[in-house]
PDB file of N, CA and C in Angstrom:
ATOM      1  N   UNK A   1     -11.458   9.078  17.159  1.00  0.00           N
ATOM      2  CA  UNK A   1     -10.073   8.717  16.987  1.00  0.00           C
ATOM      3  C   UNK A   1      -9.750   8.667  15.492  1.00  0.00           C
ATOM      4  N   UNK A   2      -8.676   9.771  14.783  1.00  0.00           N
ATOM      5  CA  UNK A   2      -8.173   9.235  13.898  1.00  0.00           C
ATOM      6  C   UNK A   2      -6.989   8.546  13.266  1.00  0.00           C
ATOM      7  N   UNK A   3      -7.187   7.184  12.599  1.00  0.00           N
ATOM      8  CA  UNK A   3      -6.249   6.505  11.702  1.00  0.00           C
ATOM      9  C   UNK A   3      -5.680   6.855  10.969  1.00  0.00           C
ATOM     10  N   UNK A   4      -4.337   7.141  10.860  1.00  0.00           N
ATOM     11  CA  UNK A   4      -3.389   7.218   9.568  1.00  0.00           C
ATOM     12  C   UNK A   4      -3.162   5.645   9.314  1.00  0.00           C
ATOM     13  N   UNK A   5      -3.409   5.729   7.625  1.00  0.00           N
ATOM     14  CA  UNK A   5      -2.529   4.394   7.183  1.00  0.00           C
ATOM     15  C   UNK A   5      -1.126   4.922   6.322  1.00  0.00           C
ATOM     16  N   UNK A   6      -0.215   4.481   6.447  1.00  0.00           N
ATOM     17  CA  UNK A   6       0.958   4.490   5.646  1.00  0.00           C
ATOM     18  C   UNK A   6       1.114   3.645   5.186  1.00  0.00           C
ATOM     19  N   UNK A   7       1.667   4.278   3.825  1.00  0.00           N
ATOM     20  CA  UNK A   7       1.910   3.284   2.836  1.00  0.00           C
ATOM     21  C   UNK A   7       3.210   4.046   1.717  1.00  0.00           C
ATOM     22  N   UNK A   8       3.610   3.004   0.905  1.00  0.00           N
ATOM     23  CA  UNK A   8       4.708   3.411  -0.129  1.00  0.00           C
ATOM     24  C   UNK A   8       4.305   2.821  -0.955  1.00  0.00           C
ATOM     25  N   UNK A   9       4.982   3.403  -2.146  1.00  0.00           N
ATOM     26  CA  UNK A   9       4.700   2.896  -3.366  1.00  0.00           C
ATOM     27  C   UNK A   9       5.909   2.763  -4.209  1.00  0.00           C
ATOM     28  N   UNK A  10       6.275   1.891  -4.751  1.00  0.00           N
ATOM     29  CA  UNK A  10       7.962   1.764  -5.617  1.00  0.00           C
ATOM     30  C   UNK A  10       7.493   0.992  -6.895  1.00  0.00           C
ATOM     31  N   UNK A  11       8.527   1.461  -7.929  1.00  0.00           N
ATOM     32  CA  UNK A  11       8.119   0.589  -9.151  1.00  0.00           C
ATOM     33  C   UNK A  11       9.057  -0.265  -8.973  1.00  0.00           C
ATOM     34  N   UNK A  12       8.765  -1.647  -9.251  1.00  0.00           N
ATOM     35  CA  UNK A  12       9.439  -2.872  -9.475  1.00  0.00           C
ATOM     36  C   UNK A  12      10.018  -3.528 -10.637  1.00  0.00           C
ATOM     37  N   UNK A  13       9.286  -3.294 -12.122  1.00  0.00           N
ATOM     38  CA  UNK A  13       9.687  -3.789 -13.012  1.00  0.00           C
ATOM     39  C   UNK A  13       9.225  -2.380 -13.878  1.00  0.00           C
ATOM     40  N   UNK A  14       9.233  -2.360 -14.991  1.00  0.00           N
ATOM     41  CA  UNK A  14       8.846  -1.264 -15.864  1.00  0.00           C
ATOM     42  C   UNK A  14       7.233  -1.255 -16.070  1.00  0.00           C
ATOM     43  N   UNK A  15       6.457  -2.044 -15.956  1.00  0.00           N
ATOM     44  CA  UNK A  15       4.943  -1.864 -15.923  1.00  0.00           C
ATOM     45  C   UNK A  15       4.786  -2.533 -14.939  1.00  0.00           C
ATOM     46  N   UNK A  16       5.338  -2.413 -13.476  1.00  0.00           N
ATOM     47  CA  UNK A  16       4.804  -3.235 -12.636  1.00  0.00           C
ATOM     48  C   UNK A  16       5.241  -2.020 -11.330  1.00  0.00           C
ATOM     49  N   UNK A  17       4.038  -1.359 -10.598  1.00  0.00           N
ATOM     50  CA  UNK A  17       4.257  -0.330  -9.211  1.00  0.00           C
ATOM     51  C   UNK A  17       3.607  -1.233  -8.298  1.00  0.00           C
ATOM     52  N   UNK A  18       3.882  -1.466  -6.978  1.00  0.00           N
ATOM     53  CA  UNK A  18       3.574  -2.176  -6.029  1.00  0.00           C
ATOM     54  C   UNK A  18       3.399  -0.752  -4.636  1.00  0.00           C
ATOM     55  N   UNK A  19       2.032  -0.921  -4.143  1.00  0.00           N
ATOM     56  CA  UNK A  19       1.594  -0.296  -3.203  1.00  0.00           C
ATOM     57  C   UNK A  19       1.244  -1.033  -2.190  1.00  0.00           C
ATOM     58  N   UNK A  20       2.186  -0.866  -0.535  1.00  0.00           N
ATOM     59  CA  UNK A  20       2.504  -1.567   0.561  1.00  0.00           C
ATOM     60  C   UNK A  20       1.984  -0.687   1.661  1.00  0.00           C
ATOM     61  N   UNK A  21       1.279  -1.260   2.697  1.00  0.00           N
ATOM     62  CA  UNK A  21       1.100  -0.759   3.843  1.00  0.00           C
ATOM     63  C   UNK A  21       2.480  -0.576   5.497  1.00  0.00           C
ATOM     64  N   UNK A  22       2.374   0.086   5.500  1.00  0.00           N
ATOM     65  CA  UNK A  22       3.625   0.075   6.637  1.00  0.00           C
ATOM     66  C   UNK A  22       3.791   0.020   8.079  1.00  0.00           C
ATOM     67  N   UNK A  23       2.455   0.219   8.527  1.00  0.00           N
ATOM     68  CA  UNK A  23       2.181   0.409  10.059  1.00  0.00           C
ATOM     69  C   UNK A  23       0.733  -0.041  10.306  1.00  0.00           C
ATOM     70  N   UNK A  24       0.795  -1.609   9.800  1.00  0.00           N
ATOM     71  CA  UNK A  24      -0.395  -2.405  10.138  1.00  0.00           C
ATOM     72  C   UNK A  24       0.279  -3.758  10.371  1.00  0.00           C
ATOM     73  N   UNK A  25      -0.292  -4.397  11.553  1.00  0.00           N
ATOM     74  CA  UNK A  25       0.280  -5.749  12.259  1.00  0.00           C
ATOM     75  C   UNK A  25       0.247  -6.803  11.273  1.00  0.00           C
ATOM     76  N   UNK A  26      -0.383  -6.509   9.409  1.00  0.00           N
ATOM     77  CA  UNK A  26      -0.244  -7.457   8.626  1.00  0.00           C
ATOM     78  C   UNK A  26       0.077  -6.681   7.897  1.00  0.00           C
ATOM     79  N   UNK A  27       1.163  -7.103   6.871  1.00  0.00           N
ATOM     80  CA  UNK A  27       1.420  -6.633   5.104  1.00  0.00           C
ATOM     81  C   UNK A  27      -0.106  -6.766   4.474  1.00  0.00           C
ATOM     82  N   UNK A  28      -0.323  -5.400   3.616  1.00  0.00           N
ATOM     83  CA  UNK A  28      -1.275  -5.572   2.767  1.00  0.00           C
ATOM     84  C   UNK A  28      -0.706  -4.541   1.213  1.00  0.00           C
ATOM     85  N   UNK A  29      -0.889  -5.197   0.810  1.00  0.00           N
ATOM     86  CA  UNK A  29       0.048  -5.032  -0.635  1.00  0.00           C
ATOM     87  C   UNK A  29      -0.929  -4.865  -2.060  1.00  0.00           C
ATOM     88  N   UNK A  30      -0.681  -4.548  -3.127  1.00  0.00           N
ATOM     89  CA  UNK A  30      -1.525  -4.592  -4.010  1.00  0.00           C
ATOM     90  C   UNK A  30      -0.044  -4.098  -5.406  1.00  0.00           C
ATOM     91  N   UNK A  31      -0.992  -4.067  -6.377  1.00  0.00           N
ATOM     92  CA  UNK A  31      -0.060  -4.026  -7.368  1.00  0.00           C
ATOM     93  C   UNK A  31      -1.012  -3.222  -8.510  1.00  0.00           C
ATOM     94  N   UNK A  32      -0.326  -2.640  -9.658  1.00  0.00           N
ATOM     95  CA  UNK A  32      -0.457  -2.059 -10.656  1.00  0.00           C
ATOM     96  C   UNK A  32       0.942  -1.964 -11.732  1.00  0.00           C
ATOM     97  N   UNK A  33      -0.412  -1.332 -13.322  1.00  0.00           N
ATOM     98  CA  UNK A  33       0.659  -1.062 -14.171  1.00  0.00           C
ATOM     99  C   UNK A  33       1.141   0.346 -14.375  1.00  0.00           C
ATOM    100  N   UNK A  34       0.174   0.885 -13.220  1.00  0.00           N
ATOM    101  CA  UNK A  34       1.333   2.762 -12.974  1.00  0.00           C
ATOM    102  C   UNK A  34       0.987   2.799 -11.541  1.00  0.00           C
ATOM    103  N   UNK A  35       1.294   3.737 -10.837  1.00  0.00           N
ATOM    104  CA  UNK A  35       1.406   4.145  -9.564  1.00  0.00           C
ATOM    105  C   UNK A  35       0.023   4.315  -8.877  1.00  0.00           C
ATOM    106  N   UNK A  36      -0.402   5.165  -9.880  1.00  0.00           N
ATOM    107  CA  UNK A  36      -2.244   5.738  -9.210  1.00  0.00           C
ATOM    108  C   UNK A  36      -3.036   4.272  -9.377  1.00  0.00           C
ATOM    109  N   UNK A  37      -2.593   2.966 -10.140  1.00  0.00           N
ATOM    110  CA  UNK A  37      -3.475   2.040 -10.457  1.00  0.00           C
ATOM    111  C   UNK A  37      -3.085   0.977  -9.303  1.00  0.00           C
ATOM    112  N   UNK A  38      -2.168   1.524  -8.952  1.00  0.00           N
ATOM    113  CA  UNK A  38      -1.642   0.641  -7.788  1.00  0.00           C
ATOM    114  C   UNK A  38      -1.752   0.715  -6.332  1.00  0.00           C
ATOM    115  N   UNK A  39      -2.267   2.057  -6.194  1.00  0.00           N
ATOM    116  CA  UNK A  39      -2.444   2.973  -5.154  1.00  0.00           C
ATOM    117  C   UNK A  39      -4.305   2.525  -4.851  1.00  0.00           C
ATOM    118  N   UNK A  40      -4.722   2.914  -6.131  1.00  0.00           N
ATOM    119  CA  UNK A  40      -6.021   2.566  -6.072  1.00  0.00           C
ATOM    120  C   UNK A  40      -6.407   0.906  -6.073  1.00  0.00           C
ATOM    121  N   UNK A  41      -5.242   0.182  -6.201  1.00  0.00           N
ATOM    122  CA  UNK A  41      -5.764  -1.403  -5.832  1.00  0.00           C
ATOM    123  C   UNK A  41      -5.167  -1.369  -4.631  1.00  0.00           C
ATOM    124  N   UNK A  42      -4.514  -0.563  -3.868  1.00  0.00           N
ATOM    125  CA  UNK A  42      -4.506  -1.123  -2.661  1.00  0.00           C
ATOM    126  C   UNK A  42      -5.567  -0.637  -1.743  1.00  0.00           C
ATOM    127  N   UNK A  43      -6.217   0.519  -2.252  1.00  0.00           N
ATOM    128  CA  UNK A  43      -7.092   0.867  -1.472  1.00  0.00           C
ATOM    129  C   UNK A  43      -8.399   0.101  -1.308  1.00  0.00           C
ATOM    130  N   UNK A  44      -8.955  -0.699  -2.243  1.00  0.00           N
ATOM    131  CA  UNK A  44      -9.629  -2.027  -2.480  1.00  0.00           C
ATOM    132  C   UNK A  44      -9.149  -2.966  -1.510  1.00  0.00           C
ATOM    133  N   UNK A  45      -8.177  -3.248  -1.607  1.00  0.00           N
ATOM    134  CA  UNK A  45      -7.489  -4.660  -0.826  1.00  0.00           C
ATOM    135  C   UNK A  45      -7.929  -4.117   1.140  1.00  0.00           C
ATOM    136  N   UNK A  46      -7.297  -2.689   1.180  1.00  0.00           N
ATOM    137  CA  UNK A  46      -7.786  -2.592   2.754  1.00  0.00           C
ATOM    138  C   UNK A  46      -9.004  -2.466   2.584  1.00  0.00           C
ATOM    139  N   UNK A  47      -9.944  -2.031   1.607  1.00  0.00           N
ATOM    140  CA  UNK A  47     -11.386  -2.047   2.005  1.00  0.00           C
ATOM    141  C   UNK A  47     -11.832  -3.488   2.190  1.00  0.00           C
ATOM    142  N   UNK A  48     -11.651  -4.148   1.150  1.00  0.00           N
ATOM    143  CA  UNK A  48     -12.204  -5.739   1.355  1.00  0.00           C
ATOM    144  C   UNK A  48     -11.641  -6.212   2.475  1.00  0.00           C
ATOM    145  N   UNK A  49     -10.268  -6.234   3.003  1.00  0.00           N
ATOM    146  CA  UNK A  49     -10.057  -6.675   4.168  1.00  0.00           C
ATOM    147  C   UNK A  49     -11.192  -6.320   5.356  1.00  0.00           C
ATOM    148  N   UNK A  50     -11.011  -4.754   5.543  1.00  0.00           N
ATOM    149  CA  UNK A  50     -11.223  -4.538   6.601  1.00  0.00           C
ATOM    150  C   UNK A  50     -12.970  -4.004   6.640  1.00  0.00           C
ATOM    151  N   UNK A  51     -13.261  -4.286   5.695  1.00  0.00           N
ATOM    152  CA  UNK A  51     -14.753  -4.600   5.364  1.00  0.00           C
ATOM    153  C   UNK A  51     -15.438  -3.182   5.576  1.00  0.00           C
ATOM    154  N   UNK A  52     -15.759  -2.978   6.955  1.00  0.00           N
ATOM    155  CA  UNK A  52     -16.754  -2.280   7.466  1.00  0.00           C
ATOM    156  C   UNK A  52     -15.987  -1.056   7.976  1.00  0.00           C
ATOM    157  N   UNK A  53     -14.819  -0.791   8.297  1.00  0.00           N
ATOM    158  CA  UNK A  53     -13.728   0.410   8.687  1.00  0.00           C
ATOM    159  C   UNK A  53     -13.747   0.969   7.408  1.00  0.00           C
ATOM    160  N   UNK A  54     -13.318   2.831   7.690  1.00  0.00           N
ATOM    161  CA  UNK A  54     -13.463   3.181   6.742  1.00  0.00           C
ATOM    162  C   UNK A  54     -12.207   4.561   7.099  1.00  0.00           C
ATOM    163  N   UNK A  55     -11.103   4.315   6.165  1.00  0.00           N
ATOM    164  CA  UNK A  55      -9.587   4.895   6.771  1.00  0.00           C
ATOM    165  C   UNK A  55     -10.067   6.441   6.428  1.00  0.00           C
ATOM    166  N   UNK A  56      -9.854   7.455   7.600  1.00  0.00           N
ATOM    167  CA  UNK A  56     -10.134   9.017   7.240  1.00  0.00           C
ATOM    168  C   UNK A  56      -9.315   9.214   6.162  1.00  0.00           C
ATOM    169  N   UNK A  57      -7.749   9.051   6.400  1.00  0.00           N
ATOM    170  CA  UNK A  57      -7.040   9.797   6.124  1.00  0.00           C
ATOM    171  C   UNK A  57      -6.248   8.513   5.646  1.00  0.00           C
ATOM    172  N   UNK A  58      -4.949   8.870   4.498  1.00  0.00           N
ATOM    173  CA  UNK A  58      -3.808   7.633   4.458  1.00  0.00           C
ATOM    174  C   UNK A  58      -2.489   8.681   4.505  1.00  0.00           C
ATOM    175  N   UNK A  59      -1.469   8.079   4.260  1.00  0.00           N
ATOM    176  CA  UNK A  59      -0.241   9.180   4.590  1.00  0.00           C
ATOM    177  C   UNK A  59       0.975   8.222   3.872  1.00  0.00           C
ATOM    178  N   UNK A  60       1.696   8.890   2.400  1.00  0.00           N
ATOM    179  CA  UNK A  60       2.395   8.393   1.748  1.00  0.00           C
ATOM    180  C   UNK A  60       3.952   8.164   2.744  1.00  0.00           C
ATOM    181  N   UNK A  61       4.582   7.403   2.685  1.00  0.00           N
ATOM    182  CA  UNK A  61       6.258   7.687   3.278  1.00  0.00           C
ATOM    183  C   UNK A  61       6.765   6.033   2.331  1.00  0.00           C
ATOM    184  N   UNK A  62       7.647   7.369   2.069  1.00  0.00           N
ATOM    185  CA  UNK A  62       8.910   6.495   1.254  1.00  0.00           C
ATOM    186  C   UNK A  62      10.077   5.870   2.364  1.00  0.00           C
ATOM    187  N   UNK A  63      10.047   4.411   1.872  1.00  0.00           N
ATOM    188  CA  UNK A  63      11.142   3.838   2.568  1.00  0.00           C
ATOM    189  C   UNK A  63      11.463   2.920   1.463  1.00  0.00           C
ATOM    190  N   UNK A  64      12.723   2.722   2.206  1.00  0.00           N
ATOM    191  CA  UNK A  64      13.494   1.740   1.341  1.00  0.00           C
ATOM    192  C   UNK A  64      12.996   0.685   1.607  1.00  0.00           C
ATOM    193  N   UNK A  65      12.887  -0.654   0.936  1.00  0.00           N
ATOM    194  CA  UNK A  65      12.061  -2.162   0.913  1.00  0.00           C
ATOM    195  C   UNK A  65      13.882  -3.016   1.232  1.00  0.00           C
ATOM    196  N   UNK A  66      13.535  -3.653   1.914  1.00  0.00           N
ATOM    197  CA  UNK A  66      14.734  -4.634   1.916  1.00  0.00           C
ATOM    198  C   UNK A  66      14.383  -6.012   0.509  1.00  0.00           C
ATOM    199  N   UNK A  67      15.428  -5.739   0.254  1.00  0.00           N
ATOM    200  CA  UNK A  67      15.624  -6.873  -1.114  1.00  0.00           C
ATOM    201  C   UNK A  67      15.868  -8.503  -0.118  1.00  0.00           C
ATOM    202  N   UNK A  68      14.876  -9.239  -0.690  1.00  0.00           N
ATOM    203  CA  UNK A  68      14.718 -10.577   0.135  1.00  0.00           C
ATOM    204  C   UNK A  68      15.874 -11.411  -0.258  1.00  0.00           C
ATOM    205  N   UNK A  69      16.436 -10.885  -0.915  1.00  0.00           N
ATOM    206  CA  UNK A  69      17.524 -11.529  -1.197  1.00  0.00           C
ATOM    207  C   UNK A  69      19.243 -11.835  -0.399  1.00  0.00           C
ATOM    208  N   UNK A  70      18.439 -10.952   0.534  1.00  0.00           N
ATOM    209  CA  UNK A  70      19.920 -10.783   1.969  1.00  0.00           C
ATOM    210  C   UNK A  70      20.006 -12.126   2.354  1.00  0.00           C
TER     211      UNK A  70
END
């Protein structure tokens, strides 16, 4: 069986890119000061989570983030 993970990536502040998972029953999030550094800390964050799984494949999709501010 293979896993896609999705995920996006948006810059937030001017040295600050935030990389989000999108189609997992928990937010797993990570952060950087460019895109690839952010991409690559999130890929850490699902490894340490999920310890012993090991994702084939991941799959970028851009969405819009709702501003928590609604």
């Amino acid at each position: 069986m293979s896993t896609k993970l999705q995920y996006t990536v948006y810059q937030e502040a001017p040295d600050l890119w935030v990389a989000r998972s999108l189609n997992l029953e928990m937010e797993i999030s990570s952060d950087g000061t460019t895109e690839s550094e952010a991409l690559e800390n999130l890929r850490e964050a699902l490894n340490l989570h999920f310890e012993n799984y090991v994702f084939p494949s991941i799959q970028r999709v851009d969405a819009e983030i709702p501003d928590d501010e609604s």
